[in-house]
N, C-alpha and C. Protein backbone atom coordinates (compact mmCIF):
# COMPACT_ATOMS: atom_id res chain seq x y z
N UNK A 1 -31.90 44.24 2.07
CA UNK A 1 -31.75 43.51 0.83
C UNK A 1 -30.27 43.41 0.45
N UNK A 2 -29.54 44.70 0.33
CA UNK A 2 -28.33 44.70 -0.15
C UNK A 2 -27.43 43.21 0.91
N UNK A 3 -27.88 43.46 2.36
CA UNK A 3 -27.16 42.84 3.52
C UNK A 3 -27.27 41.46 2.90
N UNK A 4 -28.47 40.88 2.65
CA UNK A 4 -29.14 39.44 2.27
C UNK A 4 -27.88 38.86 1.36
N UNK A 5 -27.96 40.10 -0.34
CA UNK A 5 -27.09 39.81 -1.49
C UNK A 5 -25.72 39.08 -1.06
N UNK A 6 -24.97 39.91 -0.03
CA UNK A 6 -23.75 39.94 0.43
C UNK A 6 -23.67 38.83 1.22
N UNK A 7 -24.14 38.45 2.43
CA UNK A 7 -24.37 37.38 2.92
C UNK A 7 -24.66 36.13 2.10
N UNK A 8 -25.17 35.70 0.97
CA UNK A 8 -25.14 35.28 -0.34
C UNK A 8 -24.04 35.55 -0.96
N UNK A 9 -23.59 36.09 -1.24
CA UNK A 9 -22.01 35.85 -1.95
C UNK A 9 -21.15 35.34 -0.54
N UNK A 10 -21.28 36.07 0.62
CA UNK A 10 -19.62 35.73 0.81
C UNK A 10 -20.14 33.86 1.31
N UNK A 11 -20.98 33.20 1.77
CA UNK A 11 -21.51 32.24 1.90
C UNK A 11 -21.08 31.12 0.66
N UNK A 12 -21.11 31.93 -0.50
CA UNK A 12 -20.66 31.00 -2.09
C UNK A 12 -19.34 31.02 -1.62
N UNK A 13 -18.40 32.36 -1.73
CA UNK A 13 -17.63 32.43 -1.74
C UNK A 13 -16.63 31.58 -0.72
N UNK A 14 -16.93 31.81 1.18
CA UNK A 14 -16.21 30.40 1.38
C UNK A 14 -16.72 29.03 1.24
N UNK A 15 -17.53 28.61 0.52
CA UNK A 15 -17.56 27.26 -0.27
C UNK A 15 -16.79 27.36 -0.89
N UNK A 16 -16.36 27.74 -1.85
CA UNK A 16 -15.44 27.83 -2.73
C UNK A 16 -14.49 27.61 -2.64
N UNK A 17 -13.43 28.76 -1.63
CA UNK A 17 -12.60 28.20 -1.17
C UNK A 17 -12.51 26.86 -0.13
N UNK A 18 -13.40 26.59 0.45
CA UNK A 18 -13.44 25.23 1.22
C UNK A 18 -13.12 24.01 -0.04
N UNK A 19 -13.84 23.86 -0.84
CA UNK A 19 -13.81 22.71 -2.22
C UNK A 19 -12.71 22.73 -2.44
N UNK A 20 -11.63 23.84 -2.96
CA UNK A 20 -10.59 24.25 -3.31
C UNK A 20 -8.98 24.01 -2.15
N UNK A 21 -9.62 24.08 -1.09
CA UNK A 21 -9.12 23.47 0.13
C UNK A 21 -8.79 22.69 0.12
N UNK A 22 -9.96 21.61 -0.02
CA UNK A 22 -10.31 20.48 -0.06
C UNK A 22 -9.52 19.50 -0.82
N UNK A 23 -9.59 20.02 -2.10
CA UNK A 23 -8.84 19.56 -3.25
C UNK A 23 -8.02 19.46 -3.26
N UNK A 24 -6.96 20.76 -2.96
CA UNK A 24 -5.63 20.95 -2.62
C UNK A 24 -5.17 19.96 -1.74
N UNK A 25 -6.12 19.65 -0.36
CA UNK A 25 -5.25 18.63 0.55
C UNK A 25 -5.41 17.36 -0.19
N UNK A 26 -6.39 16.86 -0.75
CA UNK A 26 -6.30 15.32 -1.69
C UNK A 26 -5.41 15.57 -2.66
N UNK A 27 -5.45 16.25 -2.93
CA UNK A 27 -3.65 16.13 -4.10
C UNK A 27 -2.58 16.15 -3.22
N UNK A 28 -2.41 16.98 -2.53
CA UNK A 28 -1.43 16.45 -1.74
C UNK A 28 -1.15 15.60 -1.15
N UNK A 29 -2.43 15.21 0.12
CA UNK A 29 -2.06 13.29 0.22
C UNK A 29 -1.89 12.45 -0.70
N UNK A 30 -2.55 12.75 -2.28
CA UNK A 30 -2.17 11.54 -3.27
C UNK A 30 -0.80 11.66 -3.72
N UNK A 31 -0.10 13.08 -3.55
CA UNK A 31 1.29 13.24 -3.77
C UNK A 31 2.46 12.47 -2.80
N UNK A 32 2.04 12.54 -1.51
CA UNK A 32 2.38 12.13 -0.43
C UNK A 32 2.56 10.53 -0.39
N UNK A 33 1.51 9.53 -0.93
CA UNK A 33 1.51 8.54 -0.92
C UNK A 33 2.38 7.95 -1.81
N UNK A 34 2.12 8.51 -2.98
CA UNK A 34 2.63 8.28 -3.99
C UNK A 34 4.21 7.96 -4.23
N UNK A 35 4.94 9.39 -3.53
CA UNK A 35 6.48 9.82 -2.98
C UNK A 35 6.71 8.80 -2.04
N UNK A 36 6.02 8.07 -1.12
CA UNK A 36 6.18 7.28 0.04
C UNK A 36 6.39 5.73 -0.94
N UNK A 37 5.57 5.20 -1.86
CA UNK A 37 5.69 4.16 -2.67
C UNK A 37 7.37 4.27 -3.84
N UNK A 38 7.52 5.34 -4.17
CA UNK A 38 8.31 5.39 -5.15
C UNK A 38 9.78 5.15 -4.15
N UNK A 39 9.64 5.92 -3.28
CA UNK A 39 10.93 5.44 -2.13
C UNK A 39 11.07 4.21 -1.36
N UNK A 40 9.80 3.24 -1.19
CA UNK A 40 9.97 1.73 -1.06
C UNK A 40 10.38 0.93 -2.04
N UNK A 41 9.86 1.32 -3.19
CA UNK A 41 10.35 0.74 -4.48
C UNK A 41 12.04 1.17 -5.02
N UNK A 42 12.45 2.07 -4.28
CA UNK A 42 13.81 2.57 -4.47
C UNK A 42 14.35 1.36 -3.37
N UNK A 43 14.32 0.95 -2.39
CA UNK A 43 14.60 0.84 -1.15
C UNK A 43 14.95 -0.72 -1.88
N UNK A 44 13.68 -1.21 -2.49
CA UNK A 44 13.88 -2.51 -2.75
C UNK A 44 14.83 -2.79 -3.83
N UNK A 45 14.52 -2.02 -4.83
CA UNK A 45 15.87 -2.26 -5.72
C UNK A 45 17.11 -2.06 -5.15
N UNK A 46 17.34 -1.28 -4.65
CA UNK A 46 18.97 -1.75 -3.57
C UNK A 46 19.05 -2.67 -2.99
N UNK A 47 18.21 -3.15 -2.40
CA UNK A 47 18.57 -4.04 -1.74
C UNK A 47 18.32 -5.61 -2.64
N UNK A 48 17.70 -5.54 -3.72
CA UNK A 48 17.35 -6.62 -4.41
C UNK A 48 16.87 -6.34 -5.90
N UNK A 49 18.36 -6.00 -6.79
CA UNK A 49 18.22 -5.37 -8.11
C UNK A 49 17.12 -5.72 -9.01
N UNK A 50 17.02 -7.79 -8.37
CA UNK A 50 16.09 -8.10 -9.92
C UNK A 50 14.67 -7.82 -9.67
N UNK A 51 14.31 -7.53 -8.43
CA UNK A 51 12.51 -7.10 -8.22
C UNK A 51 12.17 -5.61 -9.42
N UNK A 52 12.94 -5.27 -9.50
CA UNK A 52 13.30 -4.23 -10.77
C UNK A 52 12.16 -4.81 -12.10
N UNK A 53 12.75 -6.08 -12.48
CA UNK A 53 12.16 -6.58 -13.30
C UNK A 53 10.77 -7.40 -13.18
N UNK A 54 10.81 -7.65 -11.83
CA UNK A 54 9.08 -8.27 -11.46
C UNK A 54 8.66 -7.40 -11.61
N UNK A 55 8.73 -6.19 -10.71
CA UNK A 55 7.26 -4.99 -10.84
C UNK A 55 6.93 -4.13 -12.08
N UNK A 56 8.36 -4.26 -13.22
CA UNK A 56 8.25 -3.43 -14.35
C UNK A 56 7.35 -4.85 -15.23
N UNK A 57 7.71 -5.66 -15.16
CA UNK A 57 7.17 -6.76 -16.60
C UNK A 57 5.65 -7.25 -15.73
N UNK A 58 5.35 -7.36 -14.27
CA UNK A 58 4.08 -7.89 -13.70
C UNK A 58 2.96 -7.30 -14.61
N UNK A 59 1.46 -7.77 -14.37
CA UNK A 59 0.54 -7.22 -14.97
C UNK A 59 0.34 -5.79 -14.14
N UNK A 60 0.89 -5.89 -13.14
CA UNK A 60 0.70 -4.37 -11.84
C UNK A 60 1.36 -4.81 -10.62
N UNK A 61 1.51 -3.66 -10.22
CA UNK A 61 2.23 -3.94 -8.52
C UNK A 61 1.34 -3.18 -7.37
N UNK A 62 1.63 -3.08 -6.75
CA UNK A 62 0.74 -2.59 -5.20
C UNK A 62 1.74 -2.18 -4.16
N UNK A 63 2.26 -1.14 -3.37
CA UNK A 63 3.17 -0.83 -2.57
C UNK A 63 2.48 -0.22 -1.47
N UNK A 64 2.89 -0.65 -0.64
CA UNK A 64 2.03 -0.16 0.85
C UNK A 64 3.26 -0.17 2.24
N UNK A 65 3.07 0.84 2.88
CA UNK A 65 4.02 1.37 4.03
C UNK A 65 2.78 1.38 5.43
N UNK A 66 3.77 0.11 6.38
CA UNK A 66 2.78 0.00 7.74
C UNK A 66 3.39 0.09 8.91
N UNK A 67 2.63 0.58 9.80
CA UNK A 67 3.15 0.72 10.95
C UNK A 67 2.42 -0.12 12.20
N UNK A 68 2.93 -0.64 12.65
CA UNK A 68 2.00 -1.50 13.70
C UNK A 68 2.77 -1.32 15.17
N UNK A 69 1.64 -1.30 15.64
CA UNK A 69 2.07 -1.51 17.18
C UNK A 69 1.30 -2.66 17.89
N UNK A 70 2.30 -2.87 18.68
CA UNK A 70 2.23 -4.38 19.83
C UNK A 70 1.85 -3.74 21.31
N UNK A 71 0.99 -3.96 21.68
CA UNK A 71 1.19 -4.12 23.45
C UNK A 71 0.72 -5.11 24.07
N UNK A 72 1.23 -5.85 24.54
CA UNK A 72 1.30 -7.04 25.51
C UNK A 72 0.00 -7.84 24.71
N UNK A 73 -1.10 -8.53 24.62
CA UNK A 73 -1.40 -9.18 24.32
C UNK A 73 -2.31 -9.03 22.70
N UNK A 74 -2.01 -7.83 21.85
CA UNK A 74 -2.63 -7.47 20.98
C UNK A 74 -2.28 -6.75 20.28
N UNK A 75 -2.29 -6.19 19.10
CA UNK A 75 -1.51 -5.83 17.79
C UNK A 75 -2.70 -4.79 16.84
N UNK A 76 -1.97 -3.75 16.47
CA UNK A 76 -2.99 -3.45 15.21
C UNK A 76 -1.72 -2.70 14.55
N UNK A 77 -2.03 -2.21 13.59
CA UNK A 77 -1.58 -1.30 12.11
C UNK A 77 -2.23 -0.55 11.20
N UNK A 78 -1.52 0.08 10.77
CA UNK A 78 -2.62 0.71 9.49
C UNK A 78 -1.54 1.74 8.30
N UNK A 79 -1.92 1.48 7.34
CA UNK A 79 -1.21 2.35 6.15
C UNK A 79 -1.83 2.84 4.85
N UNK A 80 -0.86 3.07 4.38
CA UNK A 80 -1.37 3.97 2.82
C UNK A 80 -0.21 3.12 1.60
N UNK A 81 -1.60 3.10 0.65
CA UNK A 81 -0.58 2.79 -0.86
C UNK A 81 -0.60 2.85 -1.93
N UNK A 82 -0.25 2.41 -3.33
CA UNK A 82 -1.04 2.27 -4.35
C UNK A 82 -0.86 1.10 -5.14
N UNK A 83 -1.87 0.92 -5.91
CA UNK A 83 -1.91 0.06 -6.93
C UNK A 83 -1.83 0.31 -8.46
N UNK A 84 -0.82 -0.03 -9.07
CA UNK A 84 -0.96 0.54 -10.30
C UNK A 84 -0.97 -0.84 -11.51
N UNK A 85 -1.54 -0.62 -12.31
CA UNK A 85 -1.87 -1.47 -13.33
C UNK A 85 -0.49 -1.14 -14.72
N UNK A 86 0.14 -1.62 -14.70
CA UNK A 86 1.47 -1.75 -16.00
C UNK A 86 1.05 -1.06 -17.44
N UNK A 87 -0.09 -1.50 -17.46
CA UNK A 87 -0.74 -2.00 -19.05
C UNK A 87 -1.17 -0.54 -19.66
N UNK A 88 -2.09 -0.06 -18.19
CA UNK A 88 -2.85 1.57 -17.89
C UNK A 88 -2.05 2.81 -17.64
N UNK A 89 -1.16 2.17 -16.73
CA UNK A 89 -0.18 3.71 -15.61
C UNK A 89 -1.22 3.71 -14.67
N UNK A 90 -2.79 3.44 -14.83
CA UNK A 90 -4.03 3.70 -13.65
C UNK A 90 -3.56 3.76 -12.63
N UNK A 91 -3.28 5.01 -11.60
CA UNK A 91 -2.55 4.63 -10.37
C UNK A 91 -4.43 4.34 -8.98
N UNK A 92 -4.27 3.47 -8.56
CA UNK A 92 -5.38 3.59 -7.32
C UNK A 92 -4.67 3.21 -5.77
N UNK A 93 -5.50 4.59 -5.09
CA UNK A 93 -5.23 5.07 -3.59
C UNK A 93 -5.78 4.01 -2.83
N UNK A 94 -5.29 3.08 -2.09
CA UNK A 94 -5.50 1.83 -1.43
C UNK A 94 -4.80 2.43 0.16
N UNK A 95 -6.21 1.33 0.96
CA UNK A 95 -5.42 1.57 2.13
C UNK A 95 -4.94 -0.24 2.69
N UNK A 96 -4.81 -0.27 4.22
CA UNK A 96 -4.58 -1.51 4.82
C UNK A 96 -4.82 -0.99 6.24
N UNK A 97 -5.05 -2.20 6.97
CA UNK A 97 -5.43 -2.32 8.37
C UNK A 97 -4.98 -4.09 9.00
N UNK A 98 -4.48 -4.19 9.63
CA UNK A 98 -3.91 -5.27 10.37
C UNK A 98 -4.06 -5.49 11.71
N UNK A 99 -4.33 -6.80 12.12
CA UNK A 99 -5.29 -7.13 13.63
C UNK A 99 -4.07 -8.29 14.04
N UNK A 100 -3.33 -8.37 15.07
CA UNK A 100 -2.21 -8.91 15.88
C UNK A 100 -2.67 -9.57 16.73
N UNK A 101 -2.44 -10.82 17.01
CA UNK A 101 -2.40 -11.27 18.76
C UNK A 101 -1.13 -12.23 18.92
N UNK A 102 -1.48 -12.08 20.36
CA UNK A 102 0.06 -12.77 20.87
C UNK A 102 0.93 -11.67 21.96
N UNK A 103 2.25 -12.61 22.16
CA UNK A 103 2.52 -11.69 23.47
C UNK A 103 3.25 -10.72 22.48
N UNK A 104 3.78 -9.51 23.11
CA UNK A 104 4.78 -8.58 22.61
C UNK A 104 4.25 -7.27 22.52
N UNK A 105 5.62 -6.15 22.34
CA UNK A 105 5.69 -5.05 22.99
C UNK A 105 6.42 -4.42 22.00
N UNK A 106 6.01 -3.07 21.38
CA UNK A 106 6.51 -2.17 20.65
C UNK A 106 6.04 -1.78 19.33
N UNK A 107 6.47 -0.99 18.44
CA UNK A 107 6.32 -0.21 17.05
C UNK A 107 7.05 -0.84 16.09
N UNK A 108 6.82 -1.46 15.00
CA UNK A 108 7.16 -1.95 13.94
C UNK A 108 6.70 -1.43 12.64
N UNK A 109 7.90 -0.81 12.02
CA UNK A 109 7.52 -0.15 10.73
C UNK A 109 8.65 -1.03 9.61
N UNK A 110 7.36 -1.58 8.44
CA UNK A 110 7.79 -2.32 7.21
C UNK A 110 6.80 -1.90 6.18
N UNK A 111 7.37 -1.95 4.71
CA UNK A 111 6.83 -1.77 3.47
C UNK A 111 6.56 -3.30 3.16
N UNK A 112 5.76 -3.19 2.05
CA UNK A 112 5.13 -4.37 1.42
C UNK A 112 5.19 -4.02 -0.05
N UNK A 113 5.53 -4.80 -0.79
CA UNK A 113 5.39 -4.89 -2.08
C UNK A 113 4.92 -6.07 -2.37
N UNK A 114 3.84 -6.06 -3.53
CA UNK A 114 2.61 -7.08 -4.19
C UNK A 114 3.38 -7.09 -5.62
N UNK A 115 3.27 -8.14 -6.40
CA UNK A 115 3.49 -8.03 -7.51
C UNK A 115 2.40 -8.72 -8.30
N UNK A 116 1.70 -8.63 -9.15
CA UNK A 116 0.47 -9.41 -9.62
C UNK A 116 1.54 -9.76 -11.08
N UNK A 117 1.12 -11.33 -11.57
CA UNK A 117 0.76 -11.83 -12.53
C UNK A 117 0.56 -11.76 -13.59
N UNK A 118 -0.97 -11.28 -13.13
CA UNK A 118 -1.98 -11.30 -14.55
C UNK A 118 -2.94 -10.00 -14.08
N UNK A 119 -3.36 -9.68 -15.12
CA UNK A 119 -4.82 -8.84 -14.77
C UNK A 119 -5.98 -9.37 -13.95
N UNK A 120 -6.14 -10.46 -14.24
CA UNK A 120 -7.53 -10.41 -13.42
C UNK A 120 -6.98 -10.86 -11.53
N UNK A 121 -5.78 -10.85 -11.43
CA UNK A 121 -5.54 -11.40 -9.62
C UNK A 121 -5.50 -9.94 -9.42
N UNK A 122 -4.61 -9.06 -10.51
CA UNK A 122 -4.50 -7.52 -10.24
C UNK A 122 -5.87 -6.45 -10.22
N UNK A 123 -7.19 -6.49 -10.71
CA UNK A 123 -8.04 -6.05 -10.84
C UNK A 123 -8.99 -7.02 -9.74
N UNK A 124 -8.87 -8.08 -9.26
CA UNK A 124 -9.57 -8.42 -7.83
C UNK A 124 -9.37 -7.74 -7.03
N UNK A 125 -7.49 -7.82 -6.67
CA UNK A 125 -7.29 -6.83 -5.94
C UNK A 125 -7.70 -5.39 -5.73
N UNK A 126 -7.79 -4.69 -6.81
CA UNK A 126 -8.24 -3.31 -6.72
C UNK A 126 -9.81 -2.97 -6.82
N UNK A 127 -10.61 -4.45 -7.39
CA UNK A 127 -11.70 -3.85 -6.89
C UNK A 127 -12.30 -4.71 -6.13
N UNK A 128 -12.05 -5.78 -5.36
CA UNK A 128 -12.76 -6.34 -4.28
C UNK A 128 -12.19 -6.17 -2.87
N UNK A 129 -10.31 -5.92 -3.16
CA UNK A 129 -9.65 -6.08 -2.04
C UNK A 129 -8.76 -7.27 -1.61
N UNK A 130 -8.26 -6.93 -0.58
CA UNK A 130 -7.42 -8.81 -0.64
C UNK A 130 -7.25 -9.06 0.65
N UNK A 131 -7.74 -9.52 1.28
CA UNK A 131 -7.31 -10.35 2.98
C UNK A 131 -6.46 -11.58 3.58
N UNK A 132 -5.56 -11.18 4.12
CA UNK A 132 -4.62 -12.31 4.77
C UNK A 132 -5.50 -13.30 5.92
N UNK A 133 -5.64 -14.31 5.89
CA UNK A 133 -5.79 -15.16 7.24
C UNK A 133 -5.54 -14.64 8.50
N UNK A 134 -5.89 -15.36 9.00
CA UNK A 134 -5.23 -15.73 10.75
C UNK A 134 -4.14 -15.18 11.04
N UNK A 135 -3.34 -15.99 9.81
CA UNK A 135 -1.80 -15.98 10.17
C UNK A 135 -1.05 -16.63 9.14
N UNK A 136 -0.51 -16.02 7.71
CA UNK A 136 0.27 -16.54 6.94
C UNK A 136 1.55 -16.19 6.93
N UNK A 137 2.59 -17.28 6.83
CA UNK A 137 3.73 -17.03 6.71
C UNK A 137 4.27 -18.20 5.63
N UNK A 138 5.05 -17.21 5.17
CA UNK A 138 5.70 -18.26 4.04
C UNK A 138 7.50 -17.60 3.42
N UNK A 139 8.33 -18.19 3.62
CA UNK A 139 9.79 -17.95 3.31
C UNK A 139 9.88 -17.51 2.07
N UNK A 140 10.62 -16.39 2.20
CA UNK A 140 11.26 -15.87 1.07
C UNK A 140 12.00 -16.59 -0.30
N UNK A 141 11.86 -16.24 -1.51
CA UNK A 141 12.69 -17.33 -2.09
C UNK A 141 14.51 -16.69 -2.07
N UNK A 142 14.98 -17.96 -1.78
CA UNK A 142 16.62 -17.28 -2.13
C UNK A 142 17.28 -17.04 -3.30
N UNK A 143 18.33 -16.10 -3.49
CA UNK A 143 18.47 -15.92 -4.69
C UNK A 143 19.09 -17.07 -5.60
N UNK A 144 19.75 -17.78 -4.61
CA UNK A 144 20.05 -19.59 -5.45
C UNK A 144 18.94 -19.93 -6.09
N UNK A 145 17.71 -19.37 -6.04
CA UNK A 145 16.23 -19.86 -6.66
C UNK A 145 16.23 -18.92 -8.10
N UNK A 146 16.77 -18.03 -7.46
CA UNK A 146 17.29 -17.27 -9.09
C UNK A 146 16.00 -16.33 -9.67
N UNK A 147 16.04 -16.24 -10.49
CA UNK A 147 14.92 -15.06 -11.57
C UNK A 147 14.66 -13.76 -10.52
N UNK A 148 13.71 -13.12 -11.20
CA UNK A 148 13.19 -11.59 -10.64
C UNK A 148 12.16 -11.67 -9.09
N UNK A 149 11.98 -12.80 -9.00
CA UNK A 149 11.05 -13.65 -7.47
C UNK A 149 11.71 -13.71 -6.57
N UNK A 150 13.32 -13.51 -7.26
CA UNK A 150 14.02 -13.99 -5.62
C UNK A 150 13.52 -12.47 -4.73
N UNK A 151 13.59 -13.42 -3.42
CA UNK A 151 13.39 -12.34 -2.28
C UNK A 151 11.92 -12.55 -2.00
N UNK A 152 11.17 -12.71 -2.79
CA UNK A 152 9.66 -12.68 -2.74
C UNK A 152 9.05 -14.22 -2.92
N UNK A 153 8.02 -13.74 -1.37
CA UNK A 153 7.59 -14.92 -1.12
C UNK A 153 5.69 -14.82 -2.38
N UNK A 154 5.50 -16.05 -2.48
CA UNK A 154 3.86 -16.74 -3.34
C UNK A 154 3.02 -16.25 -2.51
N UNK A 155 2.16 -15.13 -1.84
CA UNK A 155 1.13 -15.43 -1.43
C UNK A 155 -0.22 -15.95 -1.72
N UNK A 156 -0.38 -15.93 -3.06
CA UNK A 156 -1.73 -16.39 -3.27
C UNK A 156 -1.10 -16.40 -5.25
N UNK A 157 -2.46 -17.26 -5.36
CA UNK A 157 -1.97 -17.94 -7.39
C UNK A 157 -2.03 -16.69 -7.84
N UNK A 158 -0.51 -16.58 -8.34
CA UNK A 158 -0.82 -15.05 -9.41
C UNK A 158 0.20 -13.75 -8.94
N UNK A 159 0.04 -13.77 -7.19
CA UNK A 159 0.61 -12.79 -5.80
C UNK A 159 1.81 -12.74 -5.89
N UNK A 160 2.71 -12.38 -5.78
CA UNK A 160 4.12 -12.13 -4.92
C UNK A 160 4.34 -11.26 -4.14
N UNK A 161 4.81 -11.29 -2.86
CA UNK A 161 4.98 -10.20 -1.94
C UNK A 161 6.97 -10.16 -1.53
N UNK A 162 6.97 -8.64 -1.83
CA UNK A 162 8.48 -8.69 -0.85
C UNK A 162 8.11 -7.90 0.43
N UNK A 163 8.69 -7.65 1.62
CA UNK A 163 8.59 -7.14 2.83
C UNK A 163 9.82 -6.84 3.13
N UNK A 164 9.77 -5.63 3.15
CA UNK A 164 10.75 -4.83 3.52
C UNK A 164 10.95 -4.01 5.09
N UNK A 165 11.68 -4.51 5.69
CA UNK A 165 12.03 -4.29 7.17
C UNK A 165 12.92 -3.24 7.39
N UNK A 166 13.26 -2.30 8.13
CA UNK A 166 14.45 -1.29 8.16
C UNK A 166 15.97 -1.73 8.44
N UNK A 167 15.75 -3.65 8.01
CA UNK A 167 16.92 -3.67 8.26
C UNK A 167 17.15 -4.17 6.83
N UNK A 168 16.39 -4.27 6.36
CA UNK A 168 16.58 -4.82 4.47
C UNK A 168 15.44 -5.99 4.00
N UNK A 169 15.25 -6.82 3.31
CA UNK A 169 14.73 -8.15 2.76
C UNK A 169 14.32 -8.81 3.78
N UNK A 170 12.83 -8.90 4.22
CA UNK A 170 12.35 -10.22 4.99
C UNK A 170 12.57 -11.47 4.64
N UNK A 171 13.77 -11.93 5.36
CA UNK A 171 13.74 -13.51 5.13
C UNK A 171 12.36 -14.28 5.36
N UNK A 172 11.55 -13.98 6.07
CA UNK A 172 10.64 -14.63 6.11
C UNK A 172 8.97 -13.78 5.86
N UNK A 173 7.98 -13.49 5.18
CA UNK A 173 7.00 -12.75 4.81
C UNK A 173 5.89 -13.06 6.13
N UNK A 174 5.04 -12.46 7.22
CA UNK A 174 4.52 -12.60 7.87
C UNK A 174 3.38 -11.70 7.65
N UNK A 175 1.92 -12.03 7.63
CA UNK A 175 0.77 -10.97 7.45
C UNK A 175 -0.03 -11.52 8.66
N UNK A 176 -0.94 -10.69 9.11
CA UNK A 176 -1.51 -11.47 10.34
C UNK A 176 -3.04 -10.21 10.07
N UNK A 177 -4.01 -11.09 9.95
CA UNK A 177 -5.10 -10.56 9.32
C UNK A 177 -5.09 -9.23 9.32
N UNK A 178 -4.47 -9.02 7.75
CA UNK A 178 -4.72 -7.42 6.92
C UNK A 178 -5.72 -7.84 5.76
N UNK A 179 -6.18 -6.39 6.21
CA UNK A 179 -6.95 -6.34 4.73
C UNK A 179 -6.51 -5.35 3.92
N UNK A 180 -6.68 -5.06 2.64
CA UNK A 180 -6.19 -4.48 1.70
C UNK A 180 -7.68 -4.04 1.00
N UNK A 181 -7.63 -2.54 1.06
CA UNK A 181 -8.79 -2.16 0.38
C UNK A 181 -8.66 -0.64 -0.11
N UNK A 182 -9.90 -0.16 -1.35
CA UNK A 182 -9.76 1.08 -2.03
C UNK A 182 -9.64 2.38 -0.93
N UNK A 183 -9.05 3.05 -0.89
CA UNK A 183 -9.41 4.20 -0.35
C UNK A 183 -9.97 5.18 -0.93
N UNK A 184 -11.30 5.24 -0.02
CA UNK A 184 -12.37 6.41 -1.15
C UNK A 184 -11.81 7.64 -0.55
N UNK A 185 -11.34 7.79 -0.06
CA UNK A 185 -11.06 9.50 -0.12
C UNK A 185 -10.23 9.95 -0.80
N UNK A 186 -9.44 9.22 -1.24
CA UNK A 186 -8.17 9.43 -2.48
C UNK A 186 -8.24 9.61 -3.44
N UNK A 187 -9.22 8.05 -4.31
CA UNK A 187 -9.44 8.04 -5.19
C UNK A 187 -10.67 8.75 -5.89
């Protein structure tokens, strides 16, 4: 009997610590992500002071860090990000996944920044998700175009995206079917 009791506690007991485990590592990846967004968003204001003022005055922004690889006739990616709503502070744990074709060879690592509008393009996004085509590309605006947009290309009514490359400002914005969706283990 006594053996049973004990076997019964220590059984609670590492649950316990497992949950607690558990917990600990989701705060930390949400810390992790989080630190990873705040340093793209650093990255971009150097390199392009007035996005400063898109992502602070937008209805919300979205920041996501990807890595893709190429080998010879096919492409994939995948990253981590968040979405935060202006209005709330609501921060939500979003992921992405990206599907490539075409010829080419190697590792490509770029950030993405979303800037929403309005609430409701910003709350599609976070709760239905958002998917690129085939294959969209669309030019950056220049800063001769002037306001807090320069640098950032229209993707969709409402959207702005900047893309950030390790060599600075994508002159040109390229997505090649990503999807953009919640991450339930985060959130």
């Amino acid at each position: 009997m006594a053996f049973a009791k004990s076997r019964v506690i220590l059984v609670a007991l590492l649950s316990a610590i497992t949950l607690t485990a558990q917990a600990d590592d989701k705060a930390s990846q949400q810390k992790q992500v989080e630190s990873g967004a705040q340093k793209i968003l650093t990255q971009l204001y150097k390199v392009n002071p007035p996005a400063r003022t898109a992502v602070e005055h937008g209805a919300g922004y979205a920041v996501f860090n990807d890595t893709g690889v190429k080998l010879l006739f096919a492409g994939s990616g995948a990253g981590k990000g968040i979405a935060v709503d202006n209005k709330t502070k609501n921060v939500t744990f979003m992921k992405m996944v990206e599907l490539q074709a075409g010829l080419g060879f190697g590792v490509e690592k770029f950030s993405i920044v979303f800037v929403f509008d309005n609430e409701k393009v910003l709350n599609n996004f976070i709760s239905s998700g958002w998917e690129f085509g085939s294959q969209a590309t669309a030019a950056a605006k220049t800063t001769t175009q002037g306001g807090a947009m320069a640098g950032a290309a229209s993707v969709s009514d409402g959207v702005w995206m900047y893309q950030l490359t390790e060599k600075g400002l994508a002159a040109e914005i390229t997505a090649t079917s990503t999807k953009y969706y919640k991450d339930s283990d985060l959130n």
